[in-house]
C-alpha atoms as a PDB file:
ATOM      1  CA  UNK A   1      13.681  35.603 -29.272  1.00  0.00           C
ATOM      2  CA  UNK A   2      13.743  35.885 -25.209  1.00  0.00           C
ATOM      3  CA  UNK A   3      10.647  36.649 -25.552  1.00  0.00           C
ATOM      4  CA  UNK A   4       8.927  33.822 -27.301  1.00  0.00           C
ATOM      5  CA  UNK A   5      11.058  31.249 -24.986  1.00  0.00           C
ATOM      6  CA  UNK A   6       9.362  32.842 -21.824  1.00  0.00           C
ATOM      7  CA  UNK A   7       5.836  32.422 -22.983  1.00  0.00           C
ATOM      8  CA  UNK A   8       6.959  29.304 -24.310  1.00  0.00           C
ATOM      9  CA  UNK A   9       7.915  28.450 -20.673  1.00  0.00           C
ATOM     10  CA  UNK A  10       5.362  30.373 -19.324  1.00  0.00           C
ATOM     11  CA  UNK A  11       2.465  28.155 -21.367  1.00  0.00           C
ATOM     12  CA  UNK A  12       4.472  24.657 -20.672  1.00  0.00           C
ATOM     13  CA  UNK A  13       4.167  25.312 -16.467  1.00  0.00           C
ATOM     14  CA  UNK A  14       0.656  26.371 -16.845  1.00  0.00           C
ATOM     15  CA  UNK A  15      -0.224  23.079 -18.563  1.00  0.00           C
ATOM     16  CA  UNK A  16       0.900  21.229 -15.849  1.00  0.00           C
ATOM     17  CA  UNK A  17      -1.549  20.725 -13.062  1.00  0.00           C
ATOM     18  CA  UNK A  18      -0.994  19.175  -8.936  1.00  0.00           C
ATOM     19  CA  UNK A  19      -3.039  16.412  -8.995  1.00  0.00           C
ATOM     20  CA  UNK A  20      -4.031  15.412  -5.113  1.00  0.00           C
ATOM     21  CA  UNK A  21      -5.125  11.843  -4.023  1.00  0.00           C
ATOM     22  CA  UNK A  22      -6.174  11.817  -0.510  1.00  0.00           C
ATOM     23  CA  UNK A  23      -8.103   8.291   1.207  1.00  0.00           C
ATOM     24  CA  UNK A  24      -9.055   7.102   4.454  1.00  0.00           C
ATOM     25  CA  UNK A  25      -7.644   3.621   3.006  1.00  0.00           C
ATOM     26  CA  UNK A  26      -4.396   2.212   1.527  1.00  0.00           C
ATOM     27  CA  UNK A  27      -5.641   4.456  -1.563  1.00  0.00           C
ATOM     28  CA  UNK A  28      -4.887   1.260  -4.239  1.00  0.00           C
ATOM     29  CA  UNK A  29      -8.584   2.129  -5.867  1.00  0.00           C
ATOM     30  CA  UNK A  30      -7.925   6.042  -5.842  1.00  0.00           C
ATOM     31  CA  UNK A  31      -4.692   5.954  -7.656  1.00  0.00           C
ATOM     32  CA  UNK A  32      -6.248   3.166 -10.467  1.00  0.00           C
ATOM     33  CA  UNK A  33      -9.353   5.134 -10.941  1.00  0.00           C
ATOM     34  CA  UNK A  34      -6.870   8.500 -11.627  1.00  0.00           C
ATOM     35  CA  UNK A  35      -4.839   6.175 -13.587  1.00  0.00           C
ATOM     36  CA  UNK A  36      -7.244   5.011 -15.695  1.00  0.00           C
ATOM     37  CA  UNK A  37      -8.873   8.712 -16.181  1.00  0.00           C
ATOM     38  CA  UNK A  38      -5.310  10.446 -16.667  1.00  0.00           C
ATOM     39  CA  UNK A  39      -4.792   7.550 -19.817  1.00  0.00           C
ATOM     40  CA  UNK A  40      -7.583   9.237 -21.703  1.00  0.00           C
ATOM     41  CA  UNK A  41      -5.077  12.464 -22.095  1.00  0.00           C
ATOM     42  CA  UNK A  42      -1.723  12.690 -24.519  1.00  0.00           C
ATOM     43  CA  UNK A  43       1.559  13.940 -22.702  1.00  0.00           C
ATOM     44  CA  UNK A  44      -0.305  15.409 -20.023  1.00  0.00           C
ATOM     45  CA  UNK A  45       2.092  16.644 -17.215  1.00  0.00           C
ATOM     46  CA  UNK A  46       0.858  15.853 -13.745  1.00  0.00           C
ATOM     47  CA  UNK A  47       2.043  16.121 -10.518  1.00  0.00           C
ATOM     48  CA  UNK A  48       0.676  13.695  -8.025  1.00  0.00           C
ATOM     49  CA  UNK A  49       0.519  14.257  -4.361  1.00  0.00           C
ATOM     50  CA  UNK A  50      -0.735  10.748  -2.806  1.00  0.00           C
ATOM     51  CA  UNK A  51      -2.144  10.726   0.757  1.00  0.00           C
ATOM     52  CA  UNK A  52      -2.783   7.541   2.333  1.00  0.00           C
ATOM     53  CA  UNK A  53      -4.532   6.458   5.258  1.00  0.00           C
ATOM     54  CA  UNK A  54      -6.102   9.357   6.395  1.00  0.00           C
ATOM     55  CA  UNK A  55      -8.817   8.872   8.907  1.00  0.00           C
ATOM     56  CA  UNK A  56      -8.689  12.107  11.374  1.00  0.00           C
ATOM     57  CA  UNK A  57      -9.153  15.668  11.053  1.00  0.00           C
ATOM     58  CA  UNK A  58      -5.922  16.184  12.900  1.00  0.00           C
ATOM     59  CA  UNK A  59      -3.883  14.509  10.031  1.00  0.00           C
ATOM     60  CA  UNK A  60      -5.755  16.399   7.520  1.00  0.00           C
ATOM     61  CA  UNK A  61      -4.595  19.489   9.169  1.00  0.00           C
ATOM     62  CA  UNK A  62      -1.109  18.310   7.946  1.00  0.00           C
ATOM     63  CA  UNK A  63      -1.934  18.162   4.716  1.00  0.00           C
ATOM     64  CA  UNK A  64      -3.631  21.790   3.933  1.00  0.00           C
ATOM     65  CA  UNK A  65      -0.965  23.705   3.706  1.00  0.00           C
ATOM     66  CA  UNK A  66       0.726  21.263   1.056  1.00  0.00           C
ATOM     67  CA  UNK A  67      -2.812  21.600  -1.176  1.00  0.00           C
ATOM     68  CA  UNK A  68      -2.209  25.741  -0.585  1.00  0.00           C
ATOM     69  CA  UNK A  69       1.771  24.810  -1.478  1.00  0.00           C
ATOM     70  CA  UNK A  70       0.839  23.338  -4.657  1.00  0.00           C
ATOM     71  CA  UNK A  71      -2.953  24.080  -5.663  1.00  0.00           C
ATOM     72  CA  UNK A  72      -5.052  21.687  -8.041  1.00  0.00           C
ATOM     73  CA  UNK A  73      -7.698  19.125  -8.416  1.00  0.00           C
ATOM     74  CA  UNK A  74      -8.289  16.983  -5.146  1.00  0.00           C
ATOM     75  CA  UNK A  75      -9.518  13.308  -5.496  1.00  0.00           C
ATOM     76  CA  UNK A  76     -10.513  11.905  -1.973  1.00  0.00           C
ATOM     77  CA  UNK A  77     -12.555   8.855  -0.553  1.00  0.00           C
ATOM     78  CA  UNK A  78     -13.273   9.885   2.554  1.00  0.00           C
ATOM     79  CA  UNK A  79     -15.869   8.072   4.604  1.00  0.00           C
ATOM     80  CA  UNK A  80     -15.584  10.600   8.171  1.00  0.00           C
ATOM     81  CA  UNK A  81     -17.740  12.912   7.838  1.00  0.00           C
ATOM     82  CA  UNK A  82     -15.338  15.431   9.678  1.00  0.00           C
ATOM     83  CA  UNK A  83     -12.344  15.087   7.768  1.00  0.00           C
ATOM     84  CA  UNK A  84     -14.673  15.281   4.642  1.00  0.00           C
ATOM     85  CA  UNK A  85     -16.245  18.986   5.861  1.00  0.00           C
ATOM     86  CA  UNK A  86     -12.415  20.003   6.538  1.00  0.00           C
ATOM     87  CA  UNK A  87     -11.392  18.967   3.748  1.00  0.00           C
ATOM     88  CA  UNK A  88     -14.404  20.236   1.420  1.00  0.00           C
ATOM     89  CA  UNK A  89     -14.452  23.825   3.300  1.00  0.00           C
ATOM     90  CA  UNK A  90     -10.386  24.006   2.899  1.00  0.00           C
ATOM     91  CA  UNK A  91     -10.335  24.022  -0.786  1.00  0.00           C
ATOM     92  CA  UNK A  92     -13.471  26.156  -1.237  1.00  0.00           C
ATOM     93  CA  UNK A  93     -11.445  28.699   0.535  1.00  0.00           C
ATOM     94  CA  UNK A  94      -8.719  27.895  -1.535  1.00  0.00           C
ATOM     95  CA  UNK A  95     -10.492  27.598  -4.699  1.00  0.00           C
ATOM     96  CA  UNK A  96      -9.854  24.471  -5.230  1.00  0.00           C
ATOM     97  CA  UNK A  97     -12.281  21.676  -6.773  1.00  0.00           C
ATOM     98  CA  UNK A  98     -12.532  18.667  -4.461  1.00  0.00           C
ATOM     99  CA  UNK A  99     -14.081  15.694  -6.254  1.00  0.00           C
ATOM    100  CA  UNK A 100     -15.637  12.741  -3.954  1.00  0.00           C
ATOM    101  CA  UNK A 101     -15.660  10.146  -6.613  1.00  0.00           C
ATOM    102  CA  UNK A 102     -17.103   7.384  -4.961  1.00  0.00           C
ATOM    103  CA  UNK A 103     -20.160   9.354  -3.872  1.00  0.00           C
ATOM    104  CA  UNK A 104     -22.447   8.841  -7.259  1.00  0.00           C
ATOM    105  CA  UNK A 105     -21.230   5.286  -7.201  1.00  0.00           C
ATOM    106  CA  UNK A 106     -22.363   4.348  -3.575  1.00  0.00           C
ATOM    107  CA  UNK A 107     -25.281   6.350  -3.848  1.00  0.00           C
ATOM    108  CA  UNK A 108     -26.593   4.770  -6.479  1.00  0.00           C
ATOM    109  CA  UNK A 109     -26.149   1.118  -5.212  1.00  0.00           C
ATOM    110  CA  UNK A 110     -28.075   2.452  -2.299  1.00  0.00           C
ATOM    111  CA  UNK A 111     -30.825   3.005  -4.253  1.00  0.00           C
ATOM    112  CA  UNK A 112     -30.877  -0.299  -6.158  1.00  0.00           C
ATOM    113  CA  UNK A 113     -29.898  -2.501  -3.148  1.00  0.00           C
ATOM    114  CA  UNK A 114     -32.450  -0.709  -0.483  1.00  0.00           C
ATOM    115  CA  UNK A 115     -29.324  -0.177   1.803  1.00  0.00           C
ATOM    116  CA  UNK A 116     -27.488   2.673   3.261  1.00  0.00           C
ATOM    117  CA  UNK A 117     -23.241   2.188   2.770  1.00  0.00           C
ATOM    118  CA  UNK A 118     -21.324   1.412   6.373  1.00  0.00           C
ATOM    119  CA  UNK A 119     -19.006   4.339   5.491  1.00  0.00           C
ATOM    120  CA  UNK A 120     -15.889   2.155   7.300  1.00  0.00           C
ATOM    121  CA  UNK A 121     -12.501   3.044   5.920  1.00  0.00           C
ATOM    122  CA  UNK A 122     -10.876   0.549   4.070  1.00  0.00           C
ATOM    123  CA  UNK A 123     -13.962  -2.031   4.322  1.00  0.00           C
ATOM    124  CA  UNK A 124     -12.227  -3.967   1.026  1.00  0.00           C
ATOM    125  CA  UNK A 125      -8.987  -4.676   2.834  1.00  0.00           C
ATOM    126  CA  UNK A 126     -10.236  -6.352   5.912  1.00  0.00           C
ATOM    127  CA  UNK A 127      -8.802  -9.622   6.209  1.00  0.00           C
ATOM    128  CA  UNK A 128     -12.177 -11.695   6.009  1.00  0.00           C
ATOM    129  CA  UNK A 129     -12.662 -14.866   4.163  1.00  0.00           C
ATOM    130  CA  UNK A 130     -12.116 -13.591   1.031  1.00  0.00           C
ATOM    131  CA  UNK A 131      -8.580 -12.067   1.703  1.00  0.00           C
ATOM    132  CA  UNK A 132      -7.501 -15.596   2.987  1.00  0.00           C
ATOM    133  CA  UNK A 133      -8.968 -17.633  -0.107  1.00  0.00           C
ATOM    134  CA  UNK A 134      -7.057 -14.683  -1.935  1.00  0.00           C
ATOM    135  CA  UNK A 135      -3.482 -14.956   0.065  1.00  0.00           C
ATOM    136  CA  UNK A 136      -4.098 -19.214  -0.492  1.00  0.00           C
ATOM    137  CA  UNK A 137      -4.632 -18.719  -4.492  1.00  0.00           C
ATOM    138  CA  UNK A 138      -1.188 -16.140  -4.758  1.00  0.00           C
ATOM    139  CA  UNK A 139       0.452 -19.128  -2.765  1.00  0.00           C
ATOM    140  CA  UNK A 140      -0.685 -21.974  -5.046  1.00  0.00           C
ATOM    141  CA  UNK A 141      -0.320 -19.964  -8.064  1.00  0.00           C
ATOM    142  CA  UNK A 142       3.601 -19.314  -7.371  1.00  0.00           C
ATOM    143  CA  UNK A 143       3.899 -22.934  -6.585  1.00  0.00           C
ATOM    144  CA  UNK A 144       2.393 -24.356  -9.699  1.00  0.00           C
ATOM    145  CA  UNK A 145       4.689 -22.079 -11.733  1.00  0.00           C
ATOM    146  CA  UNK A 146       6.272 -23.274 -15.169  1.00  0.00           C
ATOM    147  CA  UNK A 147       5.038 -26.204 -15.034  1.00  0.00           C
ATOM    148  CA  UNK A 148       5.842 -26.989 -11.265  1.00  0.00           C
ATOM    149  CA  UNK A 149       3.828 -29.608  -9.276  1.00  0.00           C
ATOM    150  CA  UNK A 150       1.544 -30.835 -12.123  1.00  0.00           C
ATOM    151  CA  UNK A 151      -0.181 -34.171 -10.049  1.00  0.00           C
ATOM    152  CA  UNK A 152      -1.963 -30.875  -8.101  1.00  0.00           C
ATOM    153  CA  UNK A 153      -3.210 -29.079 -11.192  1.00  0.00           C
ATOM    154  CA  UNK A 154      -6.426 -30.417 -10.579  1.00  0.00           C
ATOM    155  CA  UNK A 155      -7.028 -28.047  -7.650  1.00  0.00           C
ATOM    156  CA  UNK A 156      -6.783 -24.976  -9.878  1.00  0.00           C
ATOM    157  CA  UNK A 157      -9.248 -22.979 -11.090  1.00  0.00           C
ATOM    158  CA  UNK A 158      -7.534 -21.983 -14.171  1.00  0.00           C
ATOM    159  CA  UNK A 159      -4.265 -23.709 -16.320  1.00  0.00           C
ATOM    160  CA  UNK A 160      -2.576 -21.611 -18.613  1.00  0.00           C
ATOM    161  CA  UNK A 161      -1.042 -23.283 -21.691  1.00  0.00           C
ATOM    162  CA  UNK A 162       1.409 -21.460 -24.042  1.00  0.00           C
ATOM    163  CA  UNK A 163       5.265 -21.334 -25.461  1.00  0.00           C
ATOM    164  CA  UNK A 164       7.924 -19.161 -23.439  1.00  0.00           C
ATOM    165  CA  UNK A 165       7.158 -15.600 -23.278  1.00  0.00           C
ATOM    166  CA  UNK A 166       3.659 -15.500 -23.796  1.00  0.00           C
ATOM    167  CA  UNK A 167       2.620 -14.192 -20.859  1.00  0.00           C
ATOM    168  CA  UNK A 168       2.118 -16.905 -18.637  1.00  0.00           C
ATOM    169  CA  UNK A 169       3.443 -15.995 -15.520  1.00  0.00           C
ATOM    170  CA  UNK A 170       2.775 -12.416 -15.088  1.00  0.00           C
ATOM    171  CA  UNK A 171      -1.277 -13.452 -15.985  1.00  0.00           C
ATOM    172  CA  UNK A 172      -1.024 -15.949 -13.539  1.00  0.00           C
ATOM    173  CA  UNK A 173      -0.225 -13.736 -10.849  1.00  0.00           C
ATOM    174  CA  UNK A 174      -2.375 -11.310 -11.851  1.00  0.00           C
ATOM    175  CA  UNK A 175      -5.457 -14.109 -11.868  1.00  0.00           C
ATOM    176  CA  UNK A 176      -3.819 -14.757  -8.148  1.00  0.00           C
ATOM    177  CA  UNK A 177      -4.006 -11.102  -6.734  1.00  0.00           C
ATOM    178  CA  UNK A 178      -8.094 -11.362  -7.874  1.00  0.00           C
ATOM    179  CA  UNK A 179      -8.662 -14.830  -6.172  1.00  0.00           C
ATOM    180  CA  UNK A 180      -8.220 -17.661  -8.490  1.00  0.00           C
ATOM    181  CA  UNK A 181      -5.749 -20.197  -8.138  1.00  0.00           C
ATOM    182  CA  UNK A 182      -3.753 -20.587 -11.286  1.00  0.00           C
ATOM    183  CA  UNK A 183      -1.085 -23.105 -12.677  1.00  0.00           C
ATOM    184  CA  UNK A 184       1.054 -22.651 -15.806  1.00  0.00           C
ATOM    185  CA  UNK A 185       2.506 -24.812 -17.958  1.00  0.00           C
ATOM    186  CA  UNK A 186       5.570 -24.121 -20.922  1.00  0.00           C
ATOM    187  CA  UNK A 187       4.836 -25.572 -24.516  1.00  0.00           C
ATOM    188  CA  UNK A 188       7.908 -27.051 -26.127  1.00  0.00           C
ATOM    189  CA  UNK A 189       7.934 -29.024 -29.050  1.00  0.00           C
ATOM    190  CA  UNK A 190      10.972 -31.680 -28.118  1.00  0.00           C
ATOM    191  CA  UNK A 191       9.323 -31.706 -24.508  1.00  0.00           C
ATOM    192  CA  UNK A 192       5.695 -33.279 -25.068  1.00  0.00           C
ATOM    193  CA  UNK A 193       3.541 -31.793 -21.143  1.00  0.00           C
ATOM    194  CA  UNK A 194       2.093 -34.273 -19.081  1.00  0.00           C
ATOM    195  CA  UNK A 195      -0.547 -36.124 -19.837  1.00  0.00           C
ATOM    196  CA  UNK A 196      -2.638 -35.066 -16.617  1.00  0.00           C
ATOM    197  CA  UNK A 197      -2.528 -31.469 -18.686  1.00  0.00           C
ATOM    198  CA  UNK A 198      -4.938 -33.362 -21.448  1.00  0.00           C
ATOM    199  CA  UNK A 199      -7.516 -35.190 -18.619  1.00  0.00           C
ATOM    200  CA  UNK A 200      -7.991 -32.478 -16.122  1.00  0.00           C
ATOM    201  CA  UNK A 201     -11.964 -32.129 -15.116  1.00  0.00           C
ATOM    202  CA  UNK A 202     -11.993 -28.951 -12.548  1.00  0.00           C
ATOM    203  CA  UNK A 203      -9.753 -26.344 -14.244  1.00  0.00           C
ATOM    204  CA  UNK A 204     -10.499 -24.208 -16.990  1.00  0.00           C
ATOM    205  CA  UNK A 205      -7.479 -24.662 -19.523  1.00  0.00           C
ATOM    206  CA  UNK A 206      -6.925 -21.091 -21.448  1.00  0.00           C
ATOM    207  CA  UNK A 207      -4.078 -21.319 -24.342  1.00  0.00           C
ATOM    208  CA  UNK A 208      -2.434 -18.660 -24.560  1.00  0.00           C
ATOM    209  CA  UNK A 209      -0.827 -17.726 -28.290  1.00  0.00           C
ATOM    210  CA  UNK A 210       1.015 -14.690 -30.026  1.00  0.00           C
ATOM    211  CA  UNK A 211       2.317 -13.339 -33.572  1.00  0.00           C
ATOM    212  CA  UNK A 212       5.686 -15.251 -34.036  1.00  0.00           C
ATOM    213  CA  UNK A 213       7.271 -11.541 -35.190  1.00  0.00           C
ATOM    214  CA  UNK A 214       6.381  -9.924 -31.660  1.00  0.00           C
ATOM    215  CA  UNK A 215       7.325 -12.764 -29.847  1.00  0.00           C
ATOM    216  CA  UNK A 216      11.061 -13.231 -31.779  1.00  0.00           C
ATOM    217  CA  UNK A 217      11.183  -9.593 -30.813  1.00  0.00           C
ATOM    218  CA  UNK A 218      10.302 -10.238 -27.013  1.00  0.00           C
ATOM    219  CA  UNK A 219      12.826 -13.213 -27.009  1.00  0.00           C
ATOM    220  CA  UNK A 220      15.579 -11.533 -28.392  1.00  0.00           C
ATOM    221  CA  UNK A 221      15.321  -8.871 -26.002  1.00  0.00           C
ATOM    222  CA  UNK A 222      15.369 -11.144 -23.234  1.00  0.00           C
ATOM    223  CA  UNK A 223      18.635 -13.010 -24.431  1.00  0.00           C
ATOM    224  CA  UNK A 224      20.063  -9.241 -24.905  1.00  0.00           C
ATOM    225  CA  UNK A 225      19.107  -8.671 -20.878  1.00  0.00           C
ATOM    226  CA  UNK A 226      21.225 -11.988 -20.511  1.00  0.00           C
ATOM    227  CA  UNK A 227      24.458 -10.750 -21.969  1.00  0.00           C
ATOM    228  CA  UNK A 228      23.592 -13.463 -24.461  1.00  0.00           C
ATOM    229  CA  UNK A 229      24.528 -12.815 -27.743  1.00  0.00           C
ATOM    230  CA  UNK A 230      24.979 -16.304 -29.412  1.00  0.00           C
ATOM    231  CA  UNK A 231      22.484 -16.859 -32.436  1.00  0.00           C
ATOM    232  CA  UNK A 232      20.307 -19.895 -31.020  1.00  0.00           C
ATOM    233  CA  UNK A 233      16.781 -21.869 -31.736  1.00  0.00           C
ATOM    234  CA  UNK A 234      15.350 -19.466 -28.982  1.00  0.00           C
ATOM    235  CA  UNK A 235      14.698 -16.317 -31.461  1.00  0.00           C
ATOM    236  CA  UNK A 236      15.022 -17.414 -35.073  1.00  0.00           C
ATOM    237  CA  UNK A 237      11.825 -17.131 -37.014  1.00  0.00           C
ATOM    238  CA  UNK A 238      11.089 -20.459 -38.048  1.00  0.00           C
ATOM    239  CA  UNK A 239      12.094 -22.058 -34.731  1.00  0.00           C
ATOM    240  CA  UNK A 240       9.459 -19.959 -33.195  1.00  0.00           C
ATOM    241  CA  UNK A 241       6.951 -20.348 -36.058  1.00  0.00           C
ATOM    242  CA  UNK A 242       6.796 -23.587 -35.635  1.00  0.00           C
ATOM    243  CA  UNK A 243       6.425 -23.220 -31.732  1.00  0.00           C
ATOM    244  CA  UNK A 244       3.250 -21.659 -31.885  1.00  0.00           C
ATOM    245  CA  UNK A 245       1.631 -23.774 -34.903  1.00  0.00           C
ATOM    246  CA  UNK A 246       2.321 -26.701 -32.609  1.00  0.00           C
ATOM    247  CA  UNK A 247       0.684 -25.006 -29.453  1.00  0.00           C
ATOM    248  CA  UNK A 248      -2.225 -23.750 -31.326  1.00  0.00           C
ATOM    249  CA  UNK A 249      -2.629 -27.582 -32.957  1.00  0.00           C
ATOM    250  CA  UNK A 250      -2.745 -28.701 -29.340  1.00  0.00           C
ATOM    251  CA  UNK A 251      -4.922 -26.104 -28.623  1.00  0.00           C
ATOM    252  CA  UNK A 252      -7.671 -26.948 -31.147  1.00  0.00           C
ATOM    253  CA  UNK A 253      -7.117 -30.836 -31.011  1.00  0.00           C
ATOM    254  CA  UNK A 254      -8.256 -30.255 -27.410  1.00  0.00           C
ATOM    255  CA  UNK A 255     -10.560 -27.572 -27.464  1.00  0.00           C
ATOM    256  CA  UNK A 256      -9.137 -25.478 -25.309  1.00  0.00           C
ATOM    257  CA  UNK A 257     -10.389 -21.619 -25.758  1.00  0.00           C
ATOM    258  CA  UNK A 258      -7.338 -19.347 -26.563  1.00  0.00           C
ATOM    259  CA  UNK A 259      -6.416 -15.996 -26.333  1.00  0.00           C
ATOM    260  CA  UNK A 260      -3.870 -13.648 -28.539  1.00  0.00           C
ATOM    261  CA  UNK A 261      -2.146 -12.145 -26.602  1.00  0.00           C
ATOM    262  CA  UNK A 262       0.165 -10.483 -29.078  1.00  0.00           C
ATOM    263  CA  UNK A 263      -1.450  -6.574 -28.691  1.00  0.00           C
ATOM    264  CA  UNK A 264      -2.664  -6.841 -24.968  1.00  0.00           C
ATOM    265  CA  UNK A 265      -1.608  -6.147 -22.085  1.00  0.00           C
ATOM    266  CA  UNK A 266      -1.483  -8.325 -19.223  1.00  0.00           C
ATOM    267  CA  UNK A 267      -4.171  -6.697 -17.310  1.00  0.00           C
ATOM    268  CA  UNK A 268      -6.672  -7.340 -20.664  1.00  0.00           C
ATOM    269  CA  UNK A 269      -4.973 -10.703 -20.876  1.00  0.00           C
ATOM    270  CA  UNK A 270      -6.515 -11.570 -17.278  1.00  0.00           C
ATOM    271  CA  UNK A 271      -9.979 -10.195 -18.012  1.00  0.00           C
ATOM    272  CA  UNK A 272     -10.116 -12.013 -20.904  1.00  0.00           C
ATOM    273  CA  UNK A 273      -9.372 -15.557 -19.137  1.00  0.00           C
ATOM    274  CA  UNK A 274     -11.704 -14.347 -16.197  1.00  0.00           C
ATOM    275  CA  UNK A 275     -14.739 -13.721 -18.728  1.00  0.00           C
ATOM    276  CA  UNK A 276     -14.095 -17.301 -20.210  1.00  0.00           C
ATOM    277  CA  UNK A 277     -14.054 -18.711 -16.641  1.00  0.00           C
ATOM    278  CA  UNK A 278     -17.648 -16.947 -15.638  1.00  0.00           C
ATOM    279  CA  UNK A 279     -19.069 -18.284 -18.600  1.00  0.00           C
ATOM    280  CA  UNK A 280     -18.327 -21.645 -17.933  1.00  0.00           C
ATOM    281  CA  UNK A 281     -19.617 -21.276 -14.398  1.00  0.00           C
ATOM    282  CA  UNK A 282     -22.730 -19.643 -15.988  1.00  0.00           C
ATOM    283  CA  UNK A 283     -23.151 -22.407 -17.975  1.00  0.00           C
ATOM    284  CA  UNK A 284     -22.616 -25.115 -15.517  1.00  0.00           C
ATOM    285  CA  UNK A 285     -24.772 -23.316 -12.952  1.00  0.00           C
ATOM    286  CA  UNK A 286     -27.685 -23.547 -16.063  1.00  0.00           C
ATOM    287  CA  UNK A 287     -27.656 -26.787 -15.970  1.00  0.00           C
ATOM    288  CA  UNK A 288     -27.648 -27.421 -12.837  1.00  0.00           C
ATOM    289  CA  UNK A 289     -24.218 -28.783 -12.544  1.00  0.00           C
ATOM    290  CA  UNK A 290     -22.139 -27.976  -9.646  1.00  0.00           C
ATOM    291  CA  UNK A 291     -20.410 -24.501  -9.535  1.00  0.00           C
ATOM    292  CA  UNK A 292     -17.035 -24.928 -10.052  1.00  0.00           C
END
């Protein structure tokens, strides 16, 4: 019986691999990319060893002896040429596979934009135009919350319409951290919205709508988080049935496009909305209207 518990063990600790992240740059598109690749695999045990912000062969140094420490598979996006021979001659002597995985990607928009790359660490963080229009739509976003300043809705890009707890916040700031400028606005049927909600020109107005099961579910796990325990209107069935027939009425009576939101996840929520809101500005761009 010893026996078959140390291969056991044995064959649990060799399935688990080091996984090493190393960028010249805050390292936010490393980790997502390994993210997103590690969600194609069940249960797999990883250790991950994140290195940030490195931009000199001297701080590389620092970190060989960890990849000998703990060998695996090294991720890096590393635009210095140095630090990238270092680093690429360490773990051949170590046996170790370092993957570049920008490399195919900016080689090939050389090719189809006639350009060679700047190769400047952490080029998409600098704090051009673009960051500021992104810091002023986070701003606006978490002051047109829940219904909050509604005469300014007209400056957003994008109004989000649903009942409680469907999502509307965290979308919102997830819209926000890409660059649109988002208001939200709760659905509740003994509180008719404003009627500015049913005449706004500039915004795109998404609906957002869910199964009535999941979202009794969601509510009642809220109250739970609230030490409340009292049976109320919030979570019963037909209460919230009748919540989302009357948002998805007001939905259709103004032809509003909607999105279920009932199996995804807020990330898919957002690139949903985002899709909707190119496609109007592909239209309106068609026909020769003014982009919005």
């Amino acid at each position: 019986m010893p026996d078959i518990l140390h291969r056991q063990r044995d064959r649990i600790i060799s399935d688990r691999i080091h996984l090493h992240l190393l960028s010249d740059s805050t390292g936010e598109t490393l980790e997502m990319l390994a993210k997103a690749a590690l969600a194609q695999f069940d249960d797999a045990d990883v250790v991950r060893h994140f290195w940030p912000m490195v931009r000199s062969r001297q701080h590389l140094d620092r970190i060989v002896p960890e990849l000998r420490a703990n060998p695996g598979l090294v991720l890096f996006t590393l635009v210095n040429q140095d630090a990238r021979d270092r680093l690429e001659a360490a773990c051949g002597q170590m046996g170790l596979p370092a993957i570049p995985i920008l490399d195919h990607v900016t080689e090939a928009l050389e090719k189809a934009l006639g350009q060679e790359a700047h190769g400047r660490p952490g080029r998409q963080h600098a704090m051009d135009q673009a960051y500021f229009e992104r810091v002023e739509a986070i701003q606006f976003t978490i002051a047109h919350d829940d219904g909050i300043a509604w005469d300014e809705w007209e400056e957003a890009d994008i109004v989000l319409a649903g009942v409680s707890r469907s999502s509307k916040t965290p979308t919102s700031i997830y819209l926000a951290n890409r660059g649109y400028k988002v208001a939200n606005i709760p659905l509740v049927v003994e509180s008719p919205p404003p009627s500015e909600l049913f005449e706004l020109k500039n915004p795109l107005v998404v609906g957002l709508t869910t199964a009535p099961e999941r979202l009794v579910q969601i509510r009642r796990n809220r109250l739970l988080s609230l030490n409340e325990e009292r049976k109320t209107d919030y979570a019963d069935q037909e209460k919230v049935r009748q919540e989302v027939q009357f948002a998805r009425r007001m939905f259709a009576d103004n032809g509003w496009a909607v999105i279920d939101v009932t199996r995804r996840s807020i990330e898919e929520t957002a690139a949903a909305v985002i899709r909707l809101y190119n496609e109007r500005e592909a239209r309106g761009s068609s026909q020769g209207a003014k982009p919005i």
